[in-house]
PDB file of N, CA and C in Angstrom:
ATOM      1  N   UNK A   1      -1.873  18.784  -7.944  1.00  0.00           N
ATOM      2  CA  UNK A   1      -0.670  17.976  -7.889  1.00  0.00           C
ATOM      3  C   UNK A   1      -0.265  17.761  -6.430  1.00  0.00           C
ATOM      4  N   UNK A   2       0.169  16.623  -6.805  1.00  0.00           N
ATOM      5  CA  UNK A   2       0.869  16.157  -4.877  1.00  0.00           C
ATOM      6  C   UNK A   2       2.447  15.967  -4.927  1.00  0.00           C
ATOM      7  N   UNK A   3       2.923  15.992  -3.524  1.00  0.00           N
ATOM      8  CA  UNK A   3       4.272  15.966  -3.447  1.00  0.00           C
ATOM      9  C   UNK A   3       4.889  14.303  -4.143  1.00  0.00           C
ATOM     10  N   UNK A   4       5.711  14.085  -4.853  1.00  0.00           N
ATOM     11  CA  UNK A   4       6.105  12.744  -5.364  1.00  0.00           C
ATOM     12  C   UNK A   4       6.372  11.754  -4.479  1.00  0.00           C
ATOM     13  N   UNK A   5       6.325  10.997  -4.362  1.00  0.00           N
ATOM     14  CA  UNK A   5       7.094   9.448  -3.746  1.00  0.00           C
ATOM     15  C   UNK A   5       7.978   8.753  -3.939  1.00  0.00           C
ATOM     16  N   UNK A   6       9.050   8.387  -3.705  1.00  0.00           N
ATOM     17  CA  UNK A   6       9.969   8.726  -2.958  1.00  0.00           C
ATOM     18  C   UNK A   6      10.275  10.110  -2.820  1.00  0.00           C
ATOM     19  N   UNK A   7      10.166  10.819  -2.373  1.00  0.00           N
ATOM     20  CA  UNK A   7      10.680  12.113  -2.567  1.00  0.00           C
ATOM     21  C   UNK A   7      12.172  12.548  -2.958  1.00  0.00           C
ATOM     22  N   UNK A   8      11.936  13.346  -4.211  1.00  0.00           N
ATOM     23  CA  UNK A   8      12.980  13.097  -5.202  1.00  0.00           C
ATOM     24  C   UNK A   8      12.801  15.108  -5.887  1.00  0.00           C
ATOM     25  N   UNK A   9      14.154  15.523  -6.519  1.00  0.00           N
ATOM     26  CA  UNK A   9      13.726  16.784  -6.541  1.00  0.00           C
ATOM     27  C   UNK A   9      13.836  16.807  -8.527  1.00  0.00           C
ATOM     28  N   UNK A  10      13.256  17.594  -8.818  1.00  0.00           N
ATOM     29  CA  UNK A  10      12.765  16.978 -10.045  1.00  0.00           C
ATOM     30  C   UNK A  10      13.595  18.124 -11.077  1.00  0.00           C
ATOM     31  N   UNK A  11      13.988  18.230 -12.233  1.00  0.00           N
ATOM     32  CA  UNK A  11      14.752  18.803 -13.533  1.00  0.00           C
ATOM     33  C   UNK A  11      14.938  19.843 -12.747  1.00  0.00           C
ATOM     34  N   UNK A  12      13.676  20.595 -12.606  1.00  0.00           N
ATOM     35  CA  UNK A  12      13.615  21.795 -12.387  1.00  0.00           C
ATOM     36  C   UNK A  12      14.904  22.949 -11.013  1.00  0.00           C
ATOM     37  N   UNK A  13      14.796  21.384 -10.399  1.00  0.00           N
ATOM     38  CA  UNK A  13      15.435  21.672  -8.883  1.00  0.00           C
ATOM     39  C   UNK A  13      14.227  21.761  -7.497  1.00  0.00           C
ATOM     40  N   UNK A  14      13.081  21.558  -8.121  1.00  0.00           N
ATOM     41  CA  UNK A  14      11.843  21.699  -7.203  1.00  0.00           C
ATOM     42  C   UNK A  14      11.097  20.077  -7.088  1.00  0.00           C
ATOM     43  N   UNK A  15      11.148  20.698  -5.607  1.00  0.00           N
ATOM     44  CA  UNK A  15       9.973  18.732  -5.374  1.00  0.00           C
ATOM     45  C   UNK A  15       9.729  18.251  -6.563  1.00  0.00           C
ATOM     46  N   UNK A  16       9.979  17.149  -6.959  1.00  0.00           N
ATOM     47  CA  UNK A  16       8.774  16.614  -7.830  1.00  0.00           C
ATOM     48  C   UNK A  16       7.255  16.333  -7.143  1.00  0.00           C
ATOM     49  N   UNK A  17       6.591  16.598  -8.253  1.00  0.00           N
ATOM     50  CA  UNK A  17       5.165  16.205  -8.035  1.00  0.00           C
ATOM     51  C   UNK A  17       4.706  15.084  -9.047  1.00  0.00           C
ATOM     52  N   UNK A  18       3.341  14.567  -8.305  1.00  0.00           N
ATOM     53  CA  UNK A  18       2.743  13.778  -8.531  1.00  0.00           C
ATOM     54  C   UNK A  18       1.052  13.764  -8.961  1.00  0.00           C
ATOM     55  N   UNK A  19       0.751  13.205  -9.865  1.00  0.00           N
ATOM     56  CA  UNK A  19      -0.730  13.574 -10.330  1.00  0.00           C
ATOM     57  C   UNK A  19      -1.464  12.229  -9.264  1.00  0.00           C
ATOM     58  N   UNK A  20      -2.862  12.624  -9.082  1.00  0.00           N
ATOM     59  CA  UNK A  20      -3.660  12.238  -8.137  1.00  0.00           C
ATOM     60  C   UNK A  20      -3.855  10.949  -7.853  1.00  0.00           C
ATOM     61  N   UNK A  21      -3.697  10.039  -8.784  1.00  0.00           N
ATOM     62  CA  UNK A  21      -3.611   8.652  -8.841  1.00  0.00           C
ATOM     63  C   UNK A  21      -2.149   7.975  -8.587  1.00  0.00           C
ATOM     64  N   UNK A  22      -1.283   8.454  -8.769  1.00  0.00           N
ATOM     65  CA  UNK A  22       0.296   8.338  -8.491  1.00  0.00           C
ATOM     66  C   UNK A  22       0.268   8.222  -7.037  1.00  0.00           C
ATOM     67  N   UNK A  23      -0.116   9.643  -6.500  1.00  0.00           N
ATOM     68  CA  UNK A  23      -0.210   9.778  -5.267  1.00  0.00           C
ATOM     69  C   UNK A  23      -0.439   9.061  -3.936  1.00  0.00           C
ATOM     70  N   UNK A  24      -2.087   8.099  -4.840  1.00  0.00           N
ATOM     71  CA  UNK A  24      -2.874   7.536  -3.782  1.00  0.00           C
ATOM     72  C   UNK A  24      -2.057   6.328  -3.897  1.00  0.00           C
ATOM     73  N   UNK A  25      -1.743   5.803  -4.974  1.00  0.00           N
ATOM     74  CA  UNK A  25      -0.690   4.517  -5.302  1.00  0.00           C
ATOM     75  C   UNK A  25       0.240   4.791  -4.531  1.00  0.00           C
ATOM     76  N   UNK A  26       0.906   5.446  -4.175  1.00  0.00           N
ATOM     77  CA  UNK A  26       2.209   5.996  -3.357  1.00  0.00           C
ATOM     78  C   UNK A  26       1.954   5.441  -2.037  1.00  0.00           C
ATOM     79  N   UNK A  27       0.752   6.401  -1.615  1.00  0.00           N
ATOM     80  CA  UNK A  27      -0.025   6.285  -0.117  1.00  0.00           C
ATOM     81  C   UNK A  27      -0.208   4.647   0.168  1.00  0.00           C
ATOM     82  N   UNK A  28      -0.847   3.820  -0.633  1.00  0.00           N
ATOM     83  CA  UNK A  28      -1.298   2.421  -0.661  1.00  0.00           C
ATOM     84  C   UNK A  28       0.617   2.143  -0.550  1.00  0.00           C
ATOM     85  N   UNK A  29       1.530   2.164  -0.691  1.00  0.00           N
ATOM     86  CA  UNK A  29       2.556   1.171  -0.973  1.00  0.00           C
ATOM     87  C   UNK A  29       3.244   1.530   0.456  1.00  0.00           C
ATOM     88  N   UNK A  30       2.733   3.152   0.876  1.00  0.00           N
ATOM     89  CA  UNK A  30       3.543   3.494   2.268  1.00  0.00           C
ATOM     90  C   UNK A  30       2.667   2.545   3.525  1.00  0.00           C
ATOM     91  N   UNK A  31       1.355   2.370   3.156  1.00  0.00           N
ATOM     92  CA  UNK A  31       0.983   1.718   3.859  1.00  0.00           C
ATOM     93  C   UNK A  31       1.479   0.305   4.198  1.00  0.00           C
ATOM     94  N   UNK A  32       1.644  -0.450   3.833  1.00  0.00           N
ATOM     95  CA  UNK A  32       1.378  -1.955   3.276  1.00  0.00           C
ATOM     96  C   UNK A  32       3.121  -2.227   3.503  1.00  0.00           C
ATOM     97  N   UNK A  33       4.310  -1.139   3.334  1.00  0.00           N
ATOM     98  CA  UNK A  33       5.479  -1.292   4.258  1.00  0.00           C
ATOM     99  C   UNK A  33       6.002  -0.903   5.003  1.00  0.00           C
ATOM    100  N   UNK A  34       5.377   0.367   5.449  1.00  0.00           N
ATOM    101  CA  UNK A  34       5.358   0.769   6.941  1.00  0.00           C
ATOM    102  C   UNK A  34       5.407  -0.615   8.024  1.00  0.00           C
ATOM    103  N   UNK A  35       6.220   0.059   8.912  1.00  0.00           N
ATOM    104  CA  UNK A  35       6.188  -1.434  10.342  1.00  0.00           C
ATOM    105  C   UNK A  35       5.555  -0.839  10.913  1.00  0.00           C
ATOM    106  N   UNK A  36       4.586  -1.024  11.503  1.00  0.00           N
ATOM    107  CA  UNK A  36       4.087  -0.138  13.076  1.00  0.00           C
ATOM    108  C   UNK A  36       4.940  -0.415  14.158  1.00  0.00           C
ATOM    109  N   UNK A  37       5.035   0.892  14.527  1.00  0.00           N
ATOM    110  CA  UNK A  37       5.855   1.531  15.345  1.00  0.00           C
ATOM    111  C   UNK A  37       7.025   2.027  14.634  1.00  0.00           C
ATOM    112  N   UNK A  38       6.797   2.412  13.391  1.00  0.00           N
ATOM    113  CA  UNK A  38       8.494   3.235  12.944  1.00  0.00           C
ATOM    114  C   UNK A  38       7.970   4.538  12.772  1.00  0.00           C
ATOM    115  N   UNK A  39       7.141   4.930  12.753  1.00  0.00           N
ATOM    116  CA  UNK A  39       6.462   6.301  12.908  1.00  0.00           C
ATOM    117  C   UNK A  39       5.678   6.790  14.269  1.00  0.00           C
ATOM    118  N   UNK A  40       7.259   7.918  14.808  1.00  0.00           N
ATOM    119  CA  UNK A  40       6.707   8.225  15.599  1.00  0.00           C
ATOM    120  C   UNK A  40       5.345   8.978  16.199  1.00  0.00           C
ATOM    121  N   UNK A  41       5.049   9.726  15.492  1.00  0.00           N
ATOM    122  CA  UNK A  41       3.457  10.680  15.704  1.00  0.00           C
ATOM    123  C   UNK A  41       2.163   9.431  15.410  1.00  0.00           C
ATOM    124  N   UNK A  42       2.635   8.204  14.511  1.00  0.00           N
ATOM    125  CA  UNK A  42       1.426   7.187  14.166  1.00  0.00           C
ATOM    126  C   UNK A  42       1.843   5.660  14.636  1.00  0.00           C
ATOM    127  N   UNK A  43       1.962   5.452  15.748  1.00  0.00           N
ATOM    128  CA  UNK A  43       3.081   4.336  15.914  1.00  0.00           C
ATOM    129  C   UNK A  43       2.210   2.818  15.427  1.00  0.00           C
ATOM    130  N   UNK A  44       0.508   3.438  15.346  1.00  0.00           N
ATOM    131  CA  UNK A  44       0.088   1.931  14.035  1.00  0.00           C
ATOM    132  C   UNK A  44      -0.190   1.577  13.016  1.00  0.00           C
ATOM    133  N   UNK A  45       0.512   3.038  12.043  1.00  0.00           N
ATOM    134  CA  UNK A  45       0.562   3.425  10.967  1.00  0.00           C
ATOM    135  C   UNK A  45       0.923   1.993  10.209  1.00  0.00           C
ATOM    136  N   UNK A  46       0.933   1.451   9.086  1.00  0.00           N
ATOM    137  CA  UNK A  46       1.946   0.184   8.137  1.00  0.00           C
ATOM    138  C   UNK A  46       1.172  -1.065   9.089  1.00  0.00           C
ATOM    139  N   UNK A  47       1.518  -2.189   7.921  1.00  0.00           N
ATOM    140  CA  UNK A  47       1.112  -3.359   7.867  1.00  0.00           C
ATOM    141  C   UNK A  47       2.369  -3.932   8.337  1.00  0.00           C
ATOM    142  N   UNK A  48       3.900  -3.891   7.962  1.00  0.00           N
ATOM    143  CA  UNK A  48       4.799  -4.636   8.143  1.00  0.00           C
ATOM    144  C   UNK A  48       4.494  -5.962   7.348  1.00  0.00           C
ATOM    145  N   UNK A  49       4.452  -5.873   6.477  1.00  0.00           N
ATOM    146  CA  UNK A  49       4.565  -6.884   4.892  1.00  0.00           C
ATOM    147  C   UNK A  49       5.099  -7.747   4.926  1.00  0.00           C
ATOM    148  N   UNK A  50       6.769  -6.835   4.952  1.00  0.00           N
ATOM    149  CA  UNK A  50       7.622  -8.123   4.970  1.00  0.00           C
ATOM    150  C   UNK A  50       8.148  -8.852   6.044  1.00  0.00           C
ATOM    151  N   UNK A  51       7.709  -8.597   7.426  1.00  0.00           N
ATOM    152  CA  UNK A  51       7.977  -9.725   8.345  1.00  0.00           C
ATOM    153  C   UNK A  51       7.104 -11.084   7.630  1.00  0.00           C
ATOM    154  N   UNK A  52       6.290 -10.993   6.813  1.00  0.00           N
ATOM    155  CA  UNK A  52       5.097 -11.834   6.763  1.00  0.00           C
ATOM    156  C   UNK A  52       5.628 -12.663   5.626  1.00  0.00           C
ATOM    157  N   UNK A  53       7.079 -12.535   5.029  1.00  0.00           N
ATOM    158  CA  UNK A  53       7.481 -13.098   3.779  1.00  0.00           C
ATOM    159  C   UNK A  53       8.051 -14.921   4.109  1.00  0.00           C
ATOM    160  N   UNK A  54       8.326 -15.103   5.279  1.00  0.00           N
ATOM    161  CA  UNK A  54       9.197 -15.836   5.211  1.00  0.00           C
ATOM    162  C   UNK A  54       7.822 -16.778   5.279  1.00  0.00           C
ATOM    163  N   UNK A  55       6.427 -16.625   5.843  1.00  0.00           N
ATOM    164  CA  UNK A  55       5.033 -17.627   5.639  1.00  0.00           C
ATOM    165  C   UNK A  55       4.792 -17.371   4.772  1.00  0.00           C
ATOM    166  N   UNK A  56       5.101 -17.019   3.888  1.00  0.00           N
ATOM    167  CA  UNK A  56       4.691 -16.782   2.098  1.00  0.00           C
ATOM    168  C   UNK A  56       3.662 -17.933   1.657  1.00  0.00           C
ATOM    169  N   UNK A  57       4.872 -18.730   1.894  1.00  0.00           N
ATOM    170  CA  UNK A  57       3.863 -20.875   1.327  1.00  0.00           C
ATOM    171  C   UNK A  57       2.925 -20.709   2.067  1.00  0.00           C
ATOM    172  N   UNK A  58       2.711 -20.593   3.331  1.00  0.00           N
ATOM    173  CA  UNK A  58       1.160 -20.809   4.201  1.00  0.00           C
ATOM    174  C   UNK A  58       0.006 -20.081   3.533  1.00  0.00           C
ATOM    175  N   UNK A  59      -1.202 -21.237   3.397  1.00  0.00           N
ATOM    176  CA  UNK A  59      -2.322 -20.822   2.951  1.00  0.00           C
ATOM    177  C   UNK A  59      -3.117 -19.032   4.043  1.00  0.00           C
ATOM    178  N   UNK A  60      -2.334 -20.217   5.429  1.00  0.00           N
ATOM    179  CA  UNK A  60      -3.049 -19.467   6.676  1.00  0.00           C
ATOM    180  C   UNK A  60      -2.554 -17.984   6.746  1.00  0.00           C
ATOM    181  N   UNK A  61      -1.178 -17.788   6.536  1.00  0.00           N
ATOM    182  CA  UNK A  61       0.012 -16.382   6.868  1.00  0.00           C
ATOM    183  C   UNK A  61      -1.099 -15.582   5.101  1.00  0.00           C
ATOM    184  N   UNK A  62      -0.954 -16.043   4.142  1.00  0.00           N
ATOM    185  CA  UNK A  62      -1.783 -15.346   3.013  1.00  0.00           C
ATOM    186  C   UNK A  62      -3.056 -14.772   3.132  1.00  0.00           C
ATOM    187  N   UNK A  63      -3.830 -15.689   4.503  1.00  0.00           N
ATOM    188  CA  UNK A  63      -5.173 -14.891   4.418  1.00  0.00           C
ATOM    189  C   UNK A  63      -5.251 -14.387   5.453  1.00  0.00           C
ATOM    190  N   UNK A  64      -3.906 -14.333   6.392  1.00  0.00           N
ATOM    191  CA  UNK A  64      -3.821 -13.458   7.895  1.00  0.00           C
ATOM    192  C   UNK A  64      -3.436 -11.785   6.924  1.00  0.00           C
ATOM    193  N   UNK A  65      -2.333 -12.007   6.391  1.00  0.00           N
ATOM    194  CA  UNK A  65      -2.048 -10.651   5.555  1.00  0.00           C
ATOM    195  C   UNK A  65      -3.258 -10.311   4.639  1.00  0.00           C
ATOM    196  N   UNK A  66      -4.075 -10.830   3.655  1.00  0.00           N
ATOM    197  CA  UNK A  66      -4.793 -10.448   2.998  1.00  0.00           C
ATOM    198  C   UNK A  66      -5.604  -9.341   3.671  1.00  0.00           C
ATOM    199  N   UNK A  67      -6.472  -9.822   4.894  1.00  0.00           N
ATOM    200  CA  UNK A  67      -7.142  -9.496   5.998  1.00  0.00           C
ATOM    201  C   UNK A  67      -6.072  -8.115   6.926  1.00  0.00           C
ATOM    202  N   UNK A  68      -5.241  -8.415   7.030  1.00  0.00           N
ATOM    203  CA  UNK A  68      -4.660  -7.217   7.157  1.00  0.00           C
ATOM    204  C   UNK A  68      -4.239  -6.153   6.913  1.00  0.00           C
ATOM    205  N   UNK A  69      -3.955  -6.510   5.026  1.00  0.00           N
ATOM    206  CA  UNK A  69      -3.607  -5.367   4.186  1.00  0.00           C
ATOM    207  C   UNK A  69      -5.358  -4.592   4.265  1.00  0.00           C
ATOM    208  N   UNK A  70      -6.512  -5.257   4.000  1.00  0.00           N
ATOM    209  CA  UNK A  70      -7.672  -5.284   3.850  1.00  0.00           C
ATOM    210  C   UNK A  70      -8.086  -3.524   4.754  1.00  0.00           C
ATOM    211  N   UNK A  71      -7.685  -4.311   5.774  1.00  0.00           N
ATOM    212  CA  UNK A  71      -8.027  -3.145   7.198  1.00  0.00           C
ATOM    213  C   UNK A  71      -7.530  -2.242   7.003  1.00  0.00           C
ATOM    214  N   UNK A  72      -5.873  -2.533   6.932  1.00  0.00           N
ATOM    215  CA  UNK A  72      -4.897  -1.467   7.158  1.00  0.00           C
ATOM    216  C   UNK A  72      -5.353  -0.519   5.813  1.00  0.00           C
ATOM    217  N   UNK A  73      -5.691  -0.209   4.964  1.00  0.00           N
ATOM    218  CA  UNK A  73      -6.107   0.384   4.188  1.00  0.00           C
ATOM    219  C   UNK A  73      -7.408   1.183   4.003  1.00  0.00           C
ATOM    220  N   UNK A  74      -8.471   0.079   5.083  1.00  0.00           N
ATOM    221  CA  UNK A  74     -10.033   1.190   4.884  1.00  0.00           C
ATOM    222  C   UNK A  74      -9.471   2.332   5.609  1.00  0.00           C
ATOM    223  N   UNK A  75      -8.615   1.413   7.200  1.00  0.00           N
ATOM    224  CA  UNK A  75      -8.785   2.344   8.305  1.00  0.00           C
ATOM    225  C   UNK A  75      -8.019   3.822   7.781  1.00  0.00           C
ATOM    226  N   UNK A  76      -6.780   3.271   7.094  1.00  0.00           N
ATOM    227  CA  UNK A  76      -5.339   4.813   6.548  1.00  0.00           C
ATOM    228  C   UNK A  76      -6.118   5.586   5.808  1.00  0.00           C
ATOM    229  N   UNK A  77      -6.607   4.915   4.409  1.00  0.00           N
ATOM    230  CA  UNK A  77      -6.963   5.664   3.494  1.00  0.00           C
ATOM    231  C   UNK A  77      -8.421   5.483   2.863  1.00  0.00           C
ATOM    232  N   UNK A  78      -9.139   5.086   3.688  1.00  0.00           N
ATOM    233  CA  UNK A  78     -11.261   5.150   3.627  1.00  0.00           C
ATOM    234  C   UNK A  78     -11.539   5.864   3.082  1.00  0.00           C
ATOM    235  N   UNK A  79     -10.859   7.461   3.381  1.00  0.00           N
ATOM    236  CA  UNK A  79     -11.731   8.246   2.999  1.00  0.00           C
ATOM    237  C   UNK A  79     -10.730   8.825   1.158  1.00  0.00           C
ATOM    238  N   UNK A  80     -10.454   8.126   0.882  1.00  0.00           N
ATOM    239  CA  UNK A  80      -9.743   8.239  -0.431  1.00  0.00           C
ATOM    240  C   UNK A  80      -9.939   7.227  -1.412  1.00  0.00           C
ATOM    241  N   UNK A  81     -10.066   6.125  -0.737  1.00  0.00           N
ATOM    242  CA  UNK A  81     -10.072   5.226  -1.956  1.00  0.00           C
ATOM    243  C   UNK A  81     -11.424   4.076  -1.434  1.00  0.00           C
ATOM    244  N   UNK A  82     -11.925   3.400  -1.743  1.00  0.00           N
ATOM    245  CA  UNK A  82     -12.369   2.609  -1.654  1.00  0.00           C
ATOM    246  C   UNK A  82     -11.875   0.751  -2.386  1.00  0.00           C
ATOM    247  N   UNK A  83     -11.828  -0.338  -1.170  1.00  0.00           N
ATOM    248  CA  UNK A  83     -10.665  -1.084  -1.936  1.00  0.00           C
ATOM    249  C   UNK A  83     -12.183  -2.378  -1.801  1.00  0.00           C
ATOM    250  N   UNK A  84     -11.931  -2.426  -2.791  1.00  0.00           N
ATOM    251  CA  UNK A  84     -12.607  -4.170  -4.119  1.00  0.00           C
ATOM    252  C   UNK A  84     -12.086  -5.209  -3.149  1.00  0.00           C
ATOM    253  N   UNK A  85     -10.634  -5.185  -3.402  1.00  0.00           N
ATOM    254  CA  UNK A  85     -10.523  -6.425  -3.125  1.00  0.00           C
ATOM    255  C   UNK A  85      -9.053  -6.321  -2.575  1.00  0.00           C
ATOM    256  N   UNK A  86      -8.512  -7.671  -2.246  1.00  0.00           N
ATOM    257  CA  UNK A  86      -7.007  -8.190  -1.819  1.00  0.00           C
ATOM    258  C   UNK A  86      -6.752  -9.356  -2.530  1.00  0.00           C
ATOM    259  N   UNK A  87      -5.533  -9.255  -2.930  1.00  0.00           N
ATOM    260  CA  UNK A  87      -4.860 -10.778  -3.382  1.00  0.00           C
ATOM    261  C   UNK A  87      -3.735 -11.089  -3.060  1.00  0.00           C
ATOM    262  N   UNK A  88      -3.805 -12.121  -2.357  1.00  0.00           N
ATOM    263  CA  UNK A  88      -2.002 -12.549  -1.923  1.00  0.00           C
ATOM    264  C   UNK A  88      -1.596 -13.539  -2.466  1.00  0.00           C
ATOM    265  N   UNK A  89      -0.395 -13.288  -2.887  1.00  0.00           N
ATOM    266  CA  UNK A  89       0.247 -14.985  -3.547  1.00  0.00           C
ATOM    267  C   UNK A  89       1.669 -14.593  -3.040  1.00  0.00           C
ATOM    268  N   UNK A  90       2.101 -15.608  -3.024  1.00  0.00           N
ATOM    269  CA  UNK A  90       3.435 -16.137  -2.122  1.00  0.00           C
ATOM    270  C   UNK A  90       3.800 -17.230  -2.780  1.00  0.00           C
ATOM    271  N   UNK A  91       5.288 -17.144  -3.294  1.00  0.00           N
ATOM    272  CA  UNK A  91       6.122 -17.764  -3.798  1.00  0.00           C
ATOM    273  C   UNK A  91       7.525 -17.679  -3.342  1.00  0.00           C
ATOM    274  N   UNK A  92       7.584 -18.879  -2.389  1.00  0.00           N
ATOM    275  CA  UNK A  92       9.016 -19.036  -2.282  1.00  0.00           C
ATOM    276  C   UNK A  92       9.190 -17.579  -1.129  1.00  0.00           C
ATOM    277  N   UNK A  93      10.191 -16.960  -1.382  1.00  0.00           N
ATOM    278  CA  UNK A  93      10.686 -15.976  -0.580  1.00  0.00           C
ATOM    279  C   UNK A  93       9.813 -14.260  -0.924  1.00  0.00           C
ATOM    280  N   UNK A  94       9.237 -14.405  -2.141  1.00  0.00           N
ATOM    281  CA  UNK A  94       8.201 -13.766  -2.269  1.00  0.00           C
ATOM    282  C   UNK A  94       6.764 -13.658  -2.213  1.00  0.00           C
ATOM    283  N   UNK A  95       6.647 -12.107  -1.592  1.00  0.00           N
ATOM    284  CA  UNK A  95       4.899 -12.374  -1.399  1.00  0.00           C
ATOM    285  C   UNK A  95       4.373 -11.255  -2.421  1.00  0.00           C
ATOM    286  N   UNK A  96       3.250 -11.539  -3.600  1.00  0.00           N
ATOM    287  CA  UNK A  96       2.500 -10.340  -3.972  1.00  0.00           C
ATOM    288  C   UNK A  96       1.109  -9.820  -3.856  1.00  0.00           C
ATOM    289  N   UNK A  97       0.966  -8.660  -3.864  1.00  0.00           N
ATOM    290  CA  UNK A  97       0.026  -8.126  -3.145  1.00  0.00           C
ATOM    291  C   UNK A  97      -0.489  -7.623  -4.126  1.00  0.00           C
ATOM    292  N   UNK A  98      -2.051  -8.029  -4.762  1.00  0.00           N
ATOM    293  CA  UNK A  98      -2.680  -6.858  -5.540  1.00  0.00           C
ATOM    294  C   UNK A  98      -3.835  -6.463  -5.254  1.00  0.00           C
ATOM    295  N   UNK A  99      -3.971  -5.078  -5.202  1.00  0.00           N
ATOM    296  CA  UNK A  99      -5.136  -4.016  -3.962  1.00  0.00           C
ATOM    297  C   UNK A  99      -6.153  -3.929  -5.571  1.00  0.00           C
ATOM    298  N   UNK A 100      -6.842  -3.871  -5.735  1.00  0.00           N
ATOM    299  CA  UNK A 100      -8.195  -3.669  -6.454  1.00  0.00           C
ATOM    300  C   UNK A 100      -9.214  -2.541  -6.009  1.00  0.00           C
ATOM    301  N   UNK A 101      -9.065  -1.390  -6.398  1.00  0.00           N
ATOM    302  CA  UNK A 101      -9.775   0.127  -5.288  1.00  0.00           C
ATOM    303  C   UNK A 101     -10.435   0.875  -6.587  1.00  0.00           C
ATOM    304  N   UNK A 102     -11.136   1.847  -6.250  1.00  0.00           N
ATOM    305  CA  UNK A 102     -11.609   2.855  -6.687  1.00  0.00           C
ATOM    306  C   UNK A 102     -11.311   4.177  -6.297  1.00  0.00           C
ATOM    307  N   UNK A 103     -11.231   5.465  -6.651  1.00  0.00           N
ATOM    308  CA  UNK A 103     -10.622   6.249  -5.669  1.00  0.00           C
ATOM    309  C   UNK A 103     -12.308   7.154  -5.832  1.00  0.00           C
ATOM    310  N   UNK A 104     -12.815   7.360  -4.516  1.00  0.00           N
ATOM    311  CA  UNK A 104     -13.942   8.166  -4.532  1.00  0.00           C
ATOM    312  C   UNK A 104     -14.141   9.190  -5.025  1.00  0.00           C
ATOM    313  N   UNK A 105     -13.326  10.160  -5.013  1.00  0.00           N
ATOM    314  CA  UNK A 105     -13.133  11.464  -5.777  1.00  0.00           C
ATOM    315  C   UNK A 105     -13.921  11.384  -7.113  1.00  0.00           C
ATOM    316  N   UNK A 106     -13.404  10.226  -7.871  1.00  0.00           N
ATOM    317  CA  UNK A 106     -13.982  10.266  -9.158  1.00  0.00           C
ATOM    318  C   UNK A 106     -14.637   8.704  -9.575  1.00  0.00           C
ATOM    319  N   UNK A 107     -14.481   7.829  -9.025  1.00  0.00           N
ATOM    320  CA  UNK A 107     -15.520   7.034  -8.940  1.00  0.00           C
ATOM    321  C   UNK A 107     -14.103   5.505 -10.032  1.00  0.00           C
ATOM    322  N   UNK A 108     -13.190   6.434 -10.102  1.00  0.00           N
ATOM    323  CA  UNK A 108     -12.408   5.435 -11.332  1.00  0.00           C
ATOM    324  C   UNK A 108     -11.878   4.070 -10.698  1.00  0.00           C
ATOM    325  N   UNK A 109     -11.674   2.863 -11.253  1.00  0.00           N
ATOM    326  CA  UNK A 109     -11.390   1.879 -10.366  1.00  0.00           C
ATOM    327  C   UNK A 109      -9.999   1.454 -11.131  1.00  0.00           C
ATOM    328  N   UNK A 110      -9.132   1.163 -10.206  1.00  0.00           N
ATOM    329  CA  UNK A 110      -7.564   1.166 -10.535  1.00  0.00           C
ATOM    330  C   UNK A 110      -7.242  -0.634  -9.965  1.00  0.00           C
ATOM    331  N   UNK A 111      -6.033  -0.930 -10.433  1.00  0.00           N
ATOM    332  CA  UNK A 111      -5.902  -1.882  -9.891  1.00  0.00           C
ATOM    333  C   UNK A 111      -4.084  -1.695  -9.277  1.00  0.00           C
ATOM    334  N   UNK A 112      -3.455  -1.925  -8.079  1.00  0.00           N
ATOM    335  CA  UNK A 112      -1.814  -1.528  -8.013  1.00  0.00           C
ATOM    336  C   UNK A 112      -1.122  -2.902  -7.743  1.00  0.00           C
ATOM    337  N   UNK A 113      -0.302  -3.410  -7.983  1.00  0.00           N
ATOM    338  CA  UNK A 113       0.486  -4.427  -7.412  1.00  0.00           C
ATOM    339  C   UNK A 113       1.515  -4.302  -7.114  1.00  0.00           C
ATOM    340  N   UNK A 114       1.876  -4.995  -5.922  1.00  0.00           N
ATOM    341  CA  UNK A 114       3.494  -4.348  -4.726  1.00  0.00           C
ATOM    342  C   UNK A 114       3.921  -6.004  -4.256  1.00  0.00           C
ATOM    343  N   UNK A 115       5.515  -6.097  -4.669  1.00  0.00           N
ATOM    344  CA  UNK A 115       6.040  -7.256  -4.282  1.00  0.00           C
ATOM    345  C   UNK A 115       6.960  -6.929  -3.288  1.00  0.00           C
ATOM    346  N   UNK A 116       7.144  -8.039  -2.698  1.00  0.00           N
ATOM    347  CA  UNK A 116       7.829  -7.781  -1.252  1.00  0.00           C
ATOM    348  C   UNK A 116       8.335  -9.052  -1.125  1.00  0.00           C
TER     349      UNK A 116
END
């Protein structure tokens, strides 16, 4: 078990936890809204997502982020998941993001989607 996401303290009065796939889903969503530079010890930690909302309509801003979520993910979490694919769609003031991965550990292939 892993520590939960958001971190939240659970019935008991103790951390909640999280089972292994929760987790890595967690990890993928800290990535992808992280800003770089809001973490000090990783200052190129995060994609910064939602600066990228207001080019939502642009074909071009969809496959600059696609390509970015893309990276920002082998480079964070490579050695955890392995990612299929990216999909961006952008509507209006929204952008969605769906990551397509496998997590190596066990070979299982997941799919997560995160709107912003």
């Amino acid at each position: 078990m892993q520590v939960g996401f958001p971190y939240r303290i659970d019935r008991a009065g103790r951390t909640a936890q999280a089972g292994r796939e929760a987790h890595i889903r967690a990890m993928i969503e800290q990535v992808l809204f992280t800003v770089p530079g809001e973490r000090v010890n990783r200052p190129d930690f995060g994609t910064g997502l939602r600066q990228y909302l207001f080019g939502a309509g642009s074909d071009e801003t969809l496959t600059a982020v696609q390509f970015l979520v893309q990276g920002a993910l082998q480079q964070w979490l490579g050695d955890l998941i392995e990612v299929y694919g990216v999909e961006v769609r952008g509507e209006e003031s929204t952008m969605t993001v769906t990551v397509r991965y496998q997590l190596r550990e066990t070979g299982q292939p997941l799919v997560a989607e995160f709107r912003a």
